[in-house]
Protein backbone atom coordinates (compact mmCIF):
# COMPACT_ATOMS: atom_id res chain seq x y z
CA UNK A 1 -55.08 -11.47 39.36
CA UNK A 2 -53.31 -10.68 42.59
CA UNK A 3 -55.11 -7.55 44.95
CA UNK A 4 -52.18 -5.50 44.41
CA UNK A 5 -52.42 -5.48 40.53
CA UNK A 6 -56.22 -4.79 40.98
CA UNK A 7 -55.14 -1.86 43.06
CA UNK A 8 -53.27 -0.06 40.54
CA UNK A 9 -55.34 -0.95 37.62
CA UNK A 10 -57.96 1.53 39.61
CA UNK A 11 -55.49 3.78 40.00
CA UNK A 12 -54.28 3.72 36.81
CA UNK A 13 -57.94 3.74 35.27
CA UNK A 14 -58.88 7.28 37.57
CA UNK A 15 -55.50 8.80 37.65
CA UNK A 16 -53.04 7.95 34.65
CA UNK A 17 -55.45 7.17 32.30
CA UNK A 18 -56.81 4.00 30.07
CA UNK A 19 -56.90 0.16 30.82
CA UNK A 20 -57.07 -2.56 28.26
CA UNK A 21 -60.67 -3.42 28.09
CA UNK A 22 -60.31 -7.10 29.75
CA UNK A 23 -62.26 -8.58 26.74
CA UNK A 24 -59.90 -6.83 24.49
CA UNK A 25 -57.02 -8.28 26.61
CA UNK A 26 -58.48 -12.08 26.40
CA UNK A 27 -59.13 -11.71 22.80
CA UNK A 28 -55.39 -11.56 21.96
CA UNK A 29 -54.35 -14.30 24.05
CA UNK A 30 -56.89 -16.47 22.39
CA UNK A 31 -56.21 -14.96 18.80
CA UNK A 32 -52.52 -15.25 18.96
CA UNK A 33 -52.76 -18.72 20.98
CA UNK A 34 -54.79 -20.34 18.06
CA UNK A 35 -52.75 -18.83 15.76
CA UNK A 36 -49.30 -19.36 17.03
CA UNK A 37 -49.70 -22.08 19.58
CA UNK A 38 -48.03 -20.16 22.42
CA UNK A 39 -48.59 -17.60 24.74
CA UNK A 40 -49.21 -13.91 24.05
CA UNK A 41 -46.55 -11.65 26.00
CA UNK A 42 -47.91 -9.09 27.87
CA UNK A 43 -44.42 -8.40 29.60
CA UNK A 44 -42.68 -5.32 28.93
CA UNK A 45 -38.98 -5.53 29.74
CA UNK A 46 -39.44 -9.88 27.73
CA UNK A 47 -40.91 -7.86 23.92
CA UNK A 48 -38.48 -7.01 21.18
CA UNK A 49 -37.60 -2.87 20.90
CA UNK A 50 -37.74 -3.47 17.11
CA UNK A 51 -38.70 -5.54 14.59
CA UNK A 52 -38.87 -6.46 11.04
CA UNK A 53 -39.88 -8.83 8.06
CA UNK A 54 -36.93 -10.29 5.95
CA UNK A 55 -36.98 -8.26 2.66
CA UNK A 56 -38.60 -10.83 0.63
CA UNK A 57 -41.58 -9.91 3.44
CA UNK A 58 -41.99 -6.48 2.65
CA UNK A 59 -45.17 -5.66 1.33
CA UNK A 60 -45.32 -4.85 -2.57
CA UNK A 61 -47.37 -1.38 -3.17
CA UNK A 62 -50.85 -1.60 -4.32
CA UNK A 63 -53.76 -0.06 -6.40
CA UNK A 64 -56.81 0.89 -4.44
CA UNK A 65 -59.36 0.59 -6.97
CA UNK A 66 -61.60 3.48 -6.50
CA UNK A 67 -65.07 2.69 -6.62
CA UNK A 68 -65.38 6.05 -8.48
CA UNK A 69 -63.06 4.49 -10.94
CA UNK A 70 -64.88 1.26 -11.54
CA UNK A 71 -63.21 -0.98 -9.34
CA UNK A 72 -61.84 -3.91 -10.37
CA UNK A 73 -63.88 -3.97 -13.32
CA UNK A 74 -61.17 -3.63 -15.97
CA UNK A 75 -59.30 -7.03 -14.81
CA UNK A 76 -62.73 -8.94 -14.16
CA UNK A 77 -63.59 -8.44 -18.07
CA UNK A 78 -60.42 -10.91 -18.32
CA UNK A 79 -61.78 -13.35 -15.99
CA UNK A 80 -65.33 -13.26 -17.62
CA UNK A 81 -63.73 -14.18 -20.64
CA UNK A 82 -61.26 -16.90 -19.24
CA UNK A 83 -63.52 -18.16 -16.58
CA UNK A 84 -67.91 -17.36 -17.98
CA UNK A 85 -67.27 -17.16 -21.85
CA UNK A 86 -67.29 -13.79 -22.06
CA UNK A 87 -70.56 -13.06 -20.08
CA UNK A 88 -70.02 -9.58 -17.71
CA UNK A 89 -71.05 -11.59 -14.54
CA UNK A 90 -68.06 -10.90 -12.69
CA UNK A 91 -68.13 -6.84 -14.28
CA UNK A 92 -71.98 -7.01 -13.49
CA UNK A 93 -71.43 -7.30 -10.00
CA UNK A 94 -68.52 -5.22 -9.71
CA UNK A 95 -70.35 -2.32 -11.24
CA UNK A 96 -73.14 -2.88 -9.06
CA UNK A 97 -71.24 -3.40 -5.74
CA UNK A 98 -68.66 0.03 -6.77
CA UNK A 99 -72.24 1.94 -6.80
CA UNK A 100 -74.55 0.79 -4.37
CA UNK A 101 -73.02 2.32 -1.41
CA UNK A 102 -73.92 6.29 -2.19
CA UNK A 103 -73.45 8.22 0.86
CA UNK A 104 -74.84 12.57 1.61
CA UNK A 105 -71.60 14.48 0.24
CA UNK A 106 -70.54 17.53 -0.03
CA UNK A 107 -70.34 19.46 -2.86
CA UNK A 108 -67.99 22.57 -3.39
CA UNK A 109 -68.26 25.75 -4.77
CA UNK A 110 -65.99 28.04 -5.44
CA UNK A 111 -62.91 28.69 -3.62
CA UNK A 112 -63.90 25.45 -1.36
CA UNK A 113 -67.22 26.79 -0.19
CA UNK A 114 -69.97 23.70 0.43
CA UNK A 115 -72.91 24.28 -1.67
CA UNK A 116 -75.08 21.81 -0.48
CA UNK A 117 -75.24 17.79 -0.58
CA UNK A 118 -76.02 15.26 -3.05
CA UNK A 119 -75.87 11.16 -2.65
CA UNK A 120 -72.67 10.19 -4.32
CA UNK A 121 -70.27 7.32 -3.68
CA UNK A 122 -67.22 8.91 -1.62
CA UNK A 123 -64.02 9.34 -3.31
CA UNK A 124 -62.45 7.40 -0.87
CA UNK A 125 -64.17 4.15 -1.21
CA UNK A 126 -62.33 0.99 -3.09
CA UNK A 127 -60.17 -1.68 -1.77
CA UNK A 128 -57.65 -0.30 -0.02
CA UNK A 129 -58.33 -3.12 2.53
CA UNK A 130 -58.22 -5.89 -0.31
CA UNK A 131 -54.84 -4.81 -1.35
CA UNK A 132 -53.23 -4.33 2.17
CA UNK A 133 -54.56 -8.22 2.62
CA UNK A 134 -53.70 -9.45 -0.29
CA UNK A 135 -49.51 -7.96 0.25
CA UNK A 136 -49.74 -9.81 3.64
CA UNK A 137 -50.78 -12.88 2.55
CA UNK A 138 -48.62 -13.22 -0.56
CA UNK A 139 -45.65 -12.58 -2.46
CA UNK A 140 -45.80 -10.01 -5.76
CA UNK A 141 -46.78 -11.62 -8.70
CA UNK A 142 -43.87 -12.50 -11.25
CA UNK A 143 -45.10 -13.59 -14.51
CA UNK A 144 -48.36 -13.82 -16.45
CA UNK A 145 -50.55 -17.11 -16.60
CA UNK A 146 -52.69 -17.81 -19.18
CA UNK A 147 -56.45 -19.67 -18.43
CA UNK A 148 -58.31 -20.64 -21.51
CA UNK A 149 -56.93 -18.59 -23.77
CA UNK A 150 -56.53 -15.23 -21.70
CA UNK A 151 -53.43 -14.04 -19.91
CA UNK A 152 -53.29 -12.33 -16.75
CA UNK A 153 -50.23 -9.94 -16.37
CA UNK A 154 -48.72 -9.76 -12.91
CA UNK A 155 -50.64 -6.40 -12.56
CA UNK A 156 -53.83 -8.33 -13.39
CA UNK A 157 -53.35 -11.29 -10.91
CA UNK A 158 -52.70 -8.27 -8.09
CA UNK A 159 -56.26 -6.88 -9.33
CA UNK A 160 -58.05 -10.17 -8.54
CA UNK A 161 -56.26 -10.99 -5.23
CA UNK A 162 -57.52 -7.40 -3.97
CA UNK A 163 -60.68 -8.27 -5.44
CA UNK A 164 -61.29 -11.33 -3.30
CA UNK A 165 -59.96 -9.89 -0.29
CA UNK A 166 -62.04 -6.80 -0.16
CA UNK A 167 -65.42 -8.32 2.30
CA UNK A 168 -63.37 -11.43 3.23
CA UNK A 169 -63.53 -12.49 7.03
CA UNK A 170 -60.34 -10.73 9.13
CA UNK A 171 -59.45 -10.83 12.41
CA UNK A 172 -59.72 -7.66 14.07
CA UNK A 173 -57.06 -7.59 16.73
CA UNK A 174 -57.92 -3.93 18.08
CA UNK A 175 -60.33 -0.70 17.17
CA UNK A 176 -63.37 -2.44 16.05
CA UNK A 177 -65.60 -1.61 19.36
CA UNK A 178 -63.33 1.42 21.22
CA UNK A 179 -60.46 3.60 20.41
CA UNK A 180 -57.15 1.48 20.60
CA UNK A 181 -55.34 1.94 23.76
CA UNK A 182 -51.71 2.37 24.01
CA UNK A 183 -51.39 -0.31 25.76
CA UNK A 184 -52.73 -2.76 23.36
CA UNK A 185 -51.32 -1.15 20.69
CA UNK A 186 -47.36 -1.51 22.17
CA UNK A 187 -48.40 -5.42 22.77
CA UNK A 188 -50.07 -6.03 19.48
CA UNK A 189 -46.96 -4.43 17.50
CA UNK A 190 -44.56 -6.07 19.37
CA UNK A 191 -46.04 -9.79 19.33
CA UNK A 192 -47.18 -9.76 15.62
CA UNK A 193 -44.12 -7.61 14.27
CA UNK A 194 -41.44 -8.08 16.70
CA UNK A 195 -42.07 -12.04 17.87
CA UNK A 196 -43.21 -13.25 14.73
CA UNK A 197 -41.99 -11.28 11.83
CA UNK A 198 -45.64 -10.86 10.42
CA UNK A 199 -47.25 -8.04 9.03
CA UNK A 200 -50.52 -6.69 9.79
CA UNK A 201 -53.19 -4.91 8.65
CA UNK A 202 -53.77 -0.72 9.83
CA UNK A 203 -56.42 1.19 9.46
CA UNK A 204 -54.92 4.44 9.56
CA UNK A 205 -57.43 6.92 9.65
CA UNK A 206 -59.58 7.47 12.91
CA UNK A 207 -62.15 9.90 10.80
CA UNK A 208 -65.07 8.44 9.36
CA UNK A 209 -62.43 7.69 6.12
CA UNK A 210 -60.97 4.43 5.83
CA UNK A 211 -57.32 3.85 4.77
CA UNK A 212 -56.31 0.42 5.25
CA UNK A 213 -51.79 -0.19 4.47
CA UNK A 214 -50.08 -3.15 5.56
CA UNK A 215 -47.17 -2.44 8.62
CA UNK A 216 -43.86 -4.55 8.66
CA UNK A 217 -41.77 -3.13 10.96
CA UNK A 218 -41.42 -0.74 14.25
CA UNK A 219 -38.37 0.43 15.99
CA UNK A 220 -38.91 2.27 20.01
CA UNK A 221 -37.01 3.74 22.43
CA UNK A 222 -38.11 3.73 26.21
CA UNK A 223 -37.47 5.45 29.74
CA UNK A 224 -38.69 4.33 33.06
CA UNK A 225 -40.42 7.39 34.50
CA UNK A 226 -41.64 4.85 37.89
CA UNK A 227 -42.00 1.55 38.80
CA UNK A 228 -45.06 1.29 36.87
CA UNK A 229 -45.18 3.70 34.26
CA UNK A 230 -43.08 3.69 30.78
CA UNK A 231 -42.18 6.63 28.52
CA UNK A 232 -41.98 5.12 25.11
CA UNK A 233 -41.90 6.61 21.57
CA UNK A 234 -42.20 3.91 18.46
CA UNK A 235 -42.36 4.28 15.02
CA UNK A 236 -44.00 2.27 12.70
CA UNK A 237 -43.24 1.02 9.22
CA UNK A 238 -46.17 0.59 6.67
CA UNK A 239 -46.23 0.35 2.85
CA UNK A 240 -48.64 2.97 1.17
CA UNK A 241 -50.54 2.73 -1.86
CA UNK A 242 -49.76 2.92 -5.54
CA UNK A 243 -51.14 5.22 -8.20
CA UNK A 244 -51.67 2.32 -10.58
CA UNK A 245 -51.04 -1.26 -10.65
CA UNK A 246 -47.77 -2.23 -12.13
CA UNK A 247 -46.38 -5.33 -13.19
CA UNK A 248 -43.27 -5.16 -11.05
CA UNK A 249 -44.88 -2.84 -7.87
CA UNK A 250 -42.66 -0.58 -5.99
CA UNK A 251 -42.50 -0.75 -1.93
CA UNK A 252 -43.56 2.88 -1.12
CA UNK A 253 -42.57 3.73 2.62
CA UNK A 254 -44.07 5.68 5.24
CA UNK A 255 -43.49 5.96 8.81
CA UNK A 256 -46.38 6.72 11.80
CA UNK A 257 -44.43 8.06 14.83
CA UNK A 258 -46.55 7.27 17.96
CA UNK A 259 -45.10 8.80 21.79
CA UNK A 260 -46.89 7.58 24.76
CA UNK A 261 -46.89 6.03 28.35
CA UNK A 262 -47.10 2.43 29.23
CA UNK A 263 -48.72 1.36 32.63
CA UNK A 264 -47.39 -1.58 34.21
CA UNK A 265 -48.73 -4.07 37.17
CA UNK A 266 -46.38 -5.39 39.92
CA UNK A 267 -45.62 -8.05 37.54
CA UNK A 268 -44.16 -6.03 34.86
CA UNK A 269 -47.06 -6.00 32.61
CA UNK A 270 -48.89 -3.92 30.17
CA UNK A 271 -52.09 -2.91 31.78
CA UNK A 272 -52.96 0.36 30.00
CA UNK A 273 -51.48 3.22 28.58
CA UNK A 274 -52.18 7.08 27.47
CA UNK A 275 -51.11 8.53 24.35
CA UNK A 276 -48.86 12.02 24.26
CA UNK A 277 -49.96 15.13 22.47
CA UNK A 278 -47.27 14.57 19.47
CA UNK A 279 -48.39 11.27 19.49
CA UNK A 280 -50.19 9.77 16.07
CA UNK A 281 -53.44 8.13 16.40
CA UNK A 282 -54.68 5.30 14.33
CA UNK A 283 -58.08 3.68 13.84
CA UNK A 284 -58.02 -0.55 13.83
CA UNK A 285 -54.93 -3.18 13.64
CA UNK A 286 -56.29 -6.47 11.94
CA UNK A 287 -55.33 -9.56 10.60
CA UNK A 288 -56.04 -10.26 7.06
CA UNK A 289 -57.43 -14.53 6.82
CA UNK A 290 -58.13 -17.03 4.50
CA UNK A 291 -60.02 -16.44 1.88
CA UNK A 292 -62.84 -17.54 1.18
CA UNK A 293 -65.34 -17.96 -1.44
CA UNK A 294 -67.74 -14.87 -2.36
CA UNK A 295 -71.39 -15.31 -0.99
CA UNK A 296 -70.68 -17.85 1.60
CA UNK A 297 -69.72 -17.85 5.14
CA UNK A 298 -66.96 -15.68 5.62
CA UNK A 299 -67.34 -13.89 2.85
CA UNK A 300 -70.88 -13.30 2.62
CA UNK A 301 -70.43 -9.49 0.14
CA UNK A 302 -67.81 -10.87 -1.69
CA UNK A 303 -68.76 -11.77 -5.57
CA UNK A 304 -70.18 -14.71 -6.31
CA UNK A 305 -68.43 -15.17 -10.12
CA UNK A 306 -64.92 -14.84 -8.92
CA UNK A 307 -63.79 -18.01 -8.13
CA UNK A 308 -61.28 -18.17 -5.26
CA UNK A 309 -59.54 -21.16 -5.59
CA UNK A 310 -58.77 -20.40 -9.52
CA UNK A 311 -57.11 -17.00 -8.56
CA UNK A 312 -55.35 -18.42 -5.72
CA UNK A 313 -54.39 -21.26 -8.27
CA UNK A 314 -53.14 -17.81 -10.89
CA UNK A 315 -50.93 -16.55 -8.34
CA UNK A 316 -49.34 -20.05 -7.36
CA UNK A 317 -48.20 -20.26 -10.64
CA UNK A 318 -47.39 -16.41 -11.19
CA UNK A 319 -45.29 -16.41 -7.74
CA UNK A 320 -41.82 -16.78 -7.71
CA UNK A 321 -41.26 -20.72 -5.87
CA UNK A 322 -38.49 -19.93 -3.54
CA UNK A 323 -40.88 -17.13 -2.08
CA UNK A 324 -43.62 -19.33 -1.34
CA UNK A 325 -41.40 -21.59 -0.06
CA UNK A 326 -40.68 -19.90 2.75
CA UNK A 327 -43.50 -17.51 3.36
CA UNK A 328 -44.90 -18.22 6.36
CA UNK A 329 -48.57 -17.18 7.37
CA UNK A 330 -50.88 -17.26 9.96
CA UNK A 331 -54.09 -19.71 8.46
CA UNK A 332 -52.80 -20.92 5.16
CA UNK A 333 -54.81 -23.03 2.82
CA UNK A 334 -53.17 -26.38 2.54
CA UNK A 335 -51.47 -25.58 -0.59
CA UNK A 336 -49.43 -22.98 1.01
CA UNK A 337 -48.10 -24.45 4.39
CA UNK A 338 -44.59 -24.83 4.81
CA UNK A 339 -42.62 -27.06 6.98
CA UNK A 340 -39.24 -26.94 6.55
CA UNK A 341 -38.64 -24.23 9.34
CA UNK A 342 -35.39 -25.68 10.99
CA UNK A 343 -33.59 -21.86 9.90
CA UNK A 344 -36.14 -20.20 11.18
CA UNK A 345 -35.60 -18.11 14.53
CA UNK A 346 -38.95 -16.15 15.03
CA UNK A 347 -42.00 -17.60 16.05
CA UNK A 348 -43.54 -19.54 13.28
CA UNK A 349 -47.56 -19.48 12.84
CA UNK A 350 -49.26 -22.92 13.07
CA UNK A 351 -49.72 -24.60 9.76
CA UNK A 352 -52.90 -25.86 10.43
CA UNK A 353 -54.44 -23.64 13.41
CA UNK A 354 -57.67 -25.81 13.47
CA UNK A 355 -55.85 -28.71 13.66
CA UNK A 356 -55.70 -31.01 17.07
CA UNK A 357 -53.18 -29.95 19.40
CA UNK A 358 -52.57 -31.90 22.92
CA UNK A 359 -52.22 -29.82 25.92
CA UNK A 360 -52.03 -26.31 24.76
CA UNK A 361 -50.40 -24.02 27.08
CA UNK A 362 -52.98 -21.43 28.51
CA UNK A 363 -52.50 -18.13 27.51
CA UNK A 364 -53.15 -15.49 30.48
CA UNK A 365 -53.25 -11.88 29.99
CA UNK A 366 -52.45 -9.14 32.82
CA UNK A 367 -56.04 -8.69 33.43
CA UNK A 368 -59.02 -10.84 34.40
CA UNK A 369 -59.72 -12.96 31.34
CA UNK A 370 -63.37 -13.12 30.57
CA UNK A 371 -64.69 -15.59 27.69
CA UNK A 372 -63.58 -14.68 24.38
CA UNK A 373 -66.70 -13.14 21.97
CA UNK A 374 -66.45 -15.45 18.67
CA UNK A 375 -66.13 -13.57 15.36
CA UNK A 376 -69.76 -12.37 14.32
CA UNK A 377 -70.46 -10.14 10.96
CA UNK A 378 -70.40 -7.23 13.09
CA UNK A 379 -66.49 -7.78 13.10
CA UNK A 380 -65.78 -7.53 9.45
CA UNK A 381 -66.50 -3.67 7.61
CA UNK A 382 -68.19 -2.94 5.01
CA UNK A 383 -66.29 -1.81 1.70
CA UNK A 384 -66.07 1.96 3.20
CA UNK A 385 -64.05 0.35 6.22
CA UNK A 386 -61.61 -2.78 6.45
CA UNK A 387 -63.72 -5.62 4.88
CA UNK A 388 -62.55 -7.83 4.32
CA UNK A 389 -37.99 -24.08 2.47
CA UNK A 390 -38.18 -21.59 5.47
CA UNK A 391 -37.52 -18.66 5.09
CA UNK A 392 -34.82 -16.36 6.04
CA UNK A 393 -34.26 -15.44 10.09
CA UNK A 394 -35.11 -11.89 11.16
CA UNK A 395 -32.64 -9.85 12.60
CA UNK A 396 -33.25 -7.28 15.19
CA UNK A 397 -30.76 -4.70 15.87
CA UNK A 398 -29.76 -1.53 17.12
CA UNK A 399 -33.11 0.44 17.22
CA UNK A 400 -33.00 3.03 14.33
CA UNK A 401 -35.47 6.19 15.52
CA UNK A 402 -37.08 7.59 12.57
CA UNK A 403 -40.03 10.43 12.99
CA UNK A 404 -42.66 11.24 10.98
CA UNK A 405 -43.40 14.64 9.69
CA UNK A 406 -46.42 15.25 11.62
CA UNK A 407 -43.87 14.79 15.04
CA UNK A 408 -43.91 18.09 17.11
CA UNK A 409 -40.28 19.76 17.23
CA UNK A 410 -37.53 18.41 19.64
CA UNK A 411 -37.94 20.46 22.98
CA UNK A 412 -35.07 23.18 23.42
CA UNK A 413 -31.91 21.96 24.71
CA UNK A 414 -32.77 24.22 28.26
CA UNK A 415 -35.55 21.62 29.43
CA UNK A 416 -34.95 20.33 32.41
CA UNK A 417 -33.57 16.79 32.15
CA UNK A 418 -36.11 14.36 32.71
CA UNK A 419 -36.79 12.25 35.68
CA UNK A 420 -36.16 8.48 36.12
CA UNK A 421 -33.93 5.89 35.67
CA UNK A 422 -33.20 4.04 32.16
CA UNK A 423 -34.90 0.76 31.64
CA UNK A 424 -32.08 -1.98 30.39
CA UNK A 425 -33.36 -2.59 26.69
CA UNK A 426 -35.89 -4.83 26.02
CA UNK A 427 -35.32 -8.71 25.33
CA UNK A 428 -34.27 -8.96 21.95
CA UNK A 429 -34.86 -12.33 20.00
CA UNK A 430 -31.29 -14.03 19.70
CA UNK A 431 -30.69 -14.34 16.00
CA UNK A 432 -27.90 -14.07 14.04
CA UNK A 433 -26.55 -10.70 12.12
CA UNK A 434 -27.93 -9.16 8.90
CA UNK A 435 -27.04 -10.66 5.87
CA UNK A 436 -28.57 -9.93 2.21
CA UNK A 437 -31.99 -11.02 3.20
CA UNK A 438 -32.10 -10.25 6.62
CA UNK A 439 -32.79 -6.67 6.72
CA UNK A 440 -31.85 -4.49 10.37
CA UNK A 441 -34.31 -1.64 10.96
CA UNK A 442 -31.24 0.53 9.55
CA UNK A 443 -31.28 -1.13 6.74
CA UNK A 444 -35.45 -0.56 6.51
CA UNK A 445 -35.17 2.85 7.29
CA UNK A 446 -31.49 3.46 4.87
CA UNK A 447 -34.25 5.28 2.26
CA UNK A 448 -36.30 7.27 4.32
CA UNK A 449 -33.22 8.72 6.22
CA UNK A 450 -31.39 9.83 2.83
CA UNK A 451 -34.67 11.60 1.81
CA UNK A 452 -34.08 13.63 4.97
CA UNK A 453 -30.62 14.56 4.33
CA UNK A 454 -31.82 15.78 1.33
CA UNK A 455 -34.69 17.83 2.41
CA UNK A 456 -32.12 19.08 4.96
CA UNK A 457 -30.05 20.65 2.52
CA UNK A 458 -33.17 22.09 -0.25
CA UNK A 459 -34.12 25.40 1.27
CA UNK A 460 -37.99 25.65 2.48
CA UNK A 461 -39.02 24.27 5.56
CA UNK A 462 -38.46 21.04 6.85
CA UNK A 463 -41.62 18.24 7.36
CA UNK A 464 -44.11 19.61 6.15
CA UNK A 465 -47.55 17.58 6.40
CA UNK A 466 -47.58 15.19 4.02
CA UNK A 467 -50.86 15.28 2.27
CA UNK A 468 -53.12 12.95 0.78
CA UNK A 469 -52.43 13.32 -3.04
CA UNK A 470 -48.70 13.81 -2.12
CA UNK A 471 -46.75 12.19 -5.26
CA UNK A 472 -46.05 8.61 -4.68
CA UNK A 473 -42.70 8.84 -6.23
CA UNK A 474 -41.67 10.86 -2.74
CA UNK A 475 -40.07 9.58 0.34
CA UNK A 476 -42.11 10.72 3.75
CA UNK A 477 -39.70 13.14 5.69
CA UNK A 478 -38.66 11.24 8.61
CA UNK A 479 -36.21 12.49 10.78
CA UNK A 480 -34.14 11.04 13.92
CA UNK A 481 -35.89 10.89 17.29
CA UNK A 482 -34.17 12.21 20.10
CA UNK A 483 -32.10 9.97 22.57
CA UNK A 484 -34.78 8.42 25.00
CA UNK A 485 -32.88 11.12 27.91
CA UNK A 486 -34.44 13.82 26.19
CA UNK A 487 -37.69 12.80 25.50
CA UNK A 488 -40.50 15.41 26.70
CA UNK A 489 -42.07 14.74 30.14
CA UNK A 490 -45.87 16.19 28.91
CA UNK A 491 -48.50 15.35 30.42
CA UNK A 492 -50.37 12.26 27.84
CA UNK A 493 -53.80 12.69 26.35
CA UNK A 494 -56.78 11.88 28.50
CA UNK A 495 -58.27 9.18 27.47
């Protein structure tokens, strides 16, 4: 790294605000290089503005499986009797593993007040995590399969793929050791989402609550404010939990707005960033991985009397064949690779990342790589955190700006206009229009936008908080961002 981009990234550490850790920084270009065999880009002005899955991509909505509610224990009395004769081993260790992990909580009195504490499991814990992997990783379920006499429904085989998710091995891109940086974050989206088409895993929730959803698509705007700083405001797509499993799942919607500065080095690259006040906050991005069997490496929590290769063998037949034709993933068992990728115009993930590969470029980041830290146990979460043909071209387009309803209000039309030059927009992919299955970010957003027109015209007030038991059958209120000209010039967070 040249003296000048050392220079600033002091500056920029003292006086603007945070840095990408450099072993943060080194970790994506080796994560991305093994799994994508190129470079990560850590230039601003050469990532997408938006990005999106095809449709067939989009996450199906999930079940949690409360641990208050027993888990998974309802489907795994199936598999017992398919897969051990009837014998609860698989219940056995479900019940065991959806009460062993009792934690000091509150309990309520009257009109709210706290009473005192007794060891209960949280409401909250269940495998929120184990579904969000499982949507990555594959398409919805379409009909039932019968083993040995039992069927599983299609709402039964998405029960035992979040079941052997929920401890497996992930890769966690950002959060796991410090708060995520801007930075990071703006990179991370924009690779994974915007380069590649894939979706990832979020952690949503920086309290000591865990709330894991799958993301599939962002859409930003940008202003240059200097040389070396970035106004940006992005909003990002995720899917949000179900209140049941159903056989044919809906694709629930929610948007996270997030409004902060980028800090650049003489190069043009991402070297840090600070968040805004209106800005939303989030707690990890990771990648969901193979799975692997319960009680060995990789897996080490995960139940020993579900058998991973006979789900995975459930779905394969339960999927719908043009889907996993053409759904492309980032460390695939064998069964699942695909090579017929001629159509496709994203990046596509290597088919066989541990595979040998002669003279792979060298991925460099914008700050002084140090050696990678290999995955350790420490990196996976327990159940109360995160664990555990080709297919249509993606089509980037004119960036729709969608809010969420925890946004502050537009400033008054008075402000003083803001200061700086526009940046041209940012390098978009060169693919082909929208067709059917090639979804623009209006067309992801075409939902959420009439649920605004119609709050617009209900009386009441407009965006209010969504909270956490809000009906699932409701659209988040997202409305428009303002044109990039407009955008507040606040001072960001600290870091």
């Amino acid at each position: 790294m040249g003296t000048s981009a050392i220079v600033f990234l002091i500056f920029a550490g003292h006086s603007l605000g945070a840095t990408i850790p450099t072993a943060v920084a080194a970790k994506q270009d080796r994560v991305f290089q093994q799994y994508w065999g190129t470079d990560f880009e850590w230039k601003f002005d050469a990532l997408p503005a938006t990005g999106t899955v095809p449709n067939f991509r989009v996450p199906y909505s999930g079940a949690i499986y409360t641990d208050r509610s027993g888990g998974t224990a309802d489907v795994l009395r199936k598999y017992d009797l398919a897969f051990h004769g009837g014998r609860p081993l698989a219940v056995g260790f479900e019940k065991w593993d959806t009460t062993a992990f009792k934690e000091p909580t509150p309990r309520k009195g009257p009109f709210g007040f706290v009473l005192g504490k007794k060891m209960e499991t949280p409401s909250w814990h269940g495998h929120c995590n184990g579904w969000t992997a499982a949507a990555i990783r594959h398409s919805e379920p379409k009909t039932s399969v019968t083993r040995n006499g039992v069927t599983f429904t299609p709402a039964d085989i998405k029960g035992l793929l979040a079941e052997i998710y929920i401890y497996n091995d992930v890769e966690m891109l950002a959060g796991i050791d410090s708060k995520i940086d801007p930075g990071i974050f703006h990179a991370i989206i924009t690779n994974w989402i915007g380069r590649g088409a894939h979706p990832l895993g979020m952690e949503a929730d920086p309290s000591e609550e865990k709330w894991n959803y799958p993301t599939y698509a962002f859409s930003s705007s940008s202003l240059k404010r200097s040389d070396r700083r970035v106004e940006v405001k992005l909003n990002l797509a995720y899917i949000k939990d179900s209140n049941g499993e159903y056989q044919e799942s809906p694709r629930i919607k929610r948007v996270k707005s997030f409004h902060y500065d980028l800090y650049l080095n003489t190069a043009g690259e991402i070297v840090g960033g600070s968040f805004y006040p209106d800005s939303a906050i989030i707690d990890m991005l990771w990648l969901p991985l193979r799975p692997k069997q319960g009680r060995q490496k990789g897996n080490e929590s995960g139940s020993p009397y579900v058998d991973v290769n006979q789900v995975l063998a459930i779905w394969r037949e339960s999927a719908a064949p043009e889907d996993r034709e053409r759904w492309l993933v980032v460390d695939p068992p064998r069964e699942d690779r695909v090579f017929n990728v001629a159509d496709v115009k994203t990046l596509i993930p290597l088919q066989d990342p541990l595979g040998i590969r002669t003279a792979p470029p060298v991925a460099t980041s914008p700050l002084s790589p140090v050696p990678p830290r290999s995955a350790t146990a420490s990196d996976r979460s327990a159940r109360r955190d995160v664990m555990a043909a080709p297919h249509t071209p993606v089509t980037t387009a004119d960036p729709l700006h969608v809010e969420s309803s925890r946004s502050a209000a537009a400033p008054p039309a008075s402000r003083a206009p803001a200061v700086g030059t526009h940046l041209p927009a940012a390098i978009p992919l060169a693919l082909p229009s929208a067709s059917a299955e090639t979804p623009s970010l209006r067309d992801v957003f075409r939902e959420m936008n009439s649920a605004v027109m119609a709050r617009e015209a209900a009386p009441g007030p407009l965006n209010a908080p969504e909270s956490a038991d809000e009906s699932d059958s409701d659209e988040a209120s997202v409305p428009l961002l303002e044109a990039p000209a407009a955008m507040a010039d606040e001072a960001p967070l600290a870091d």
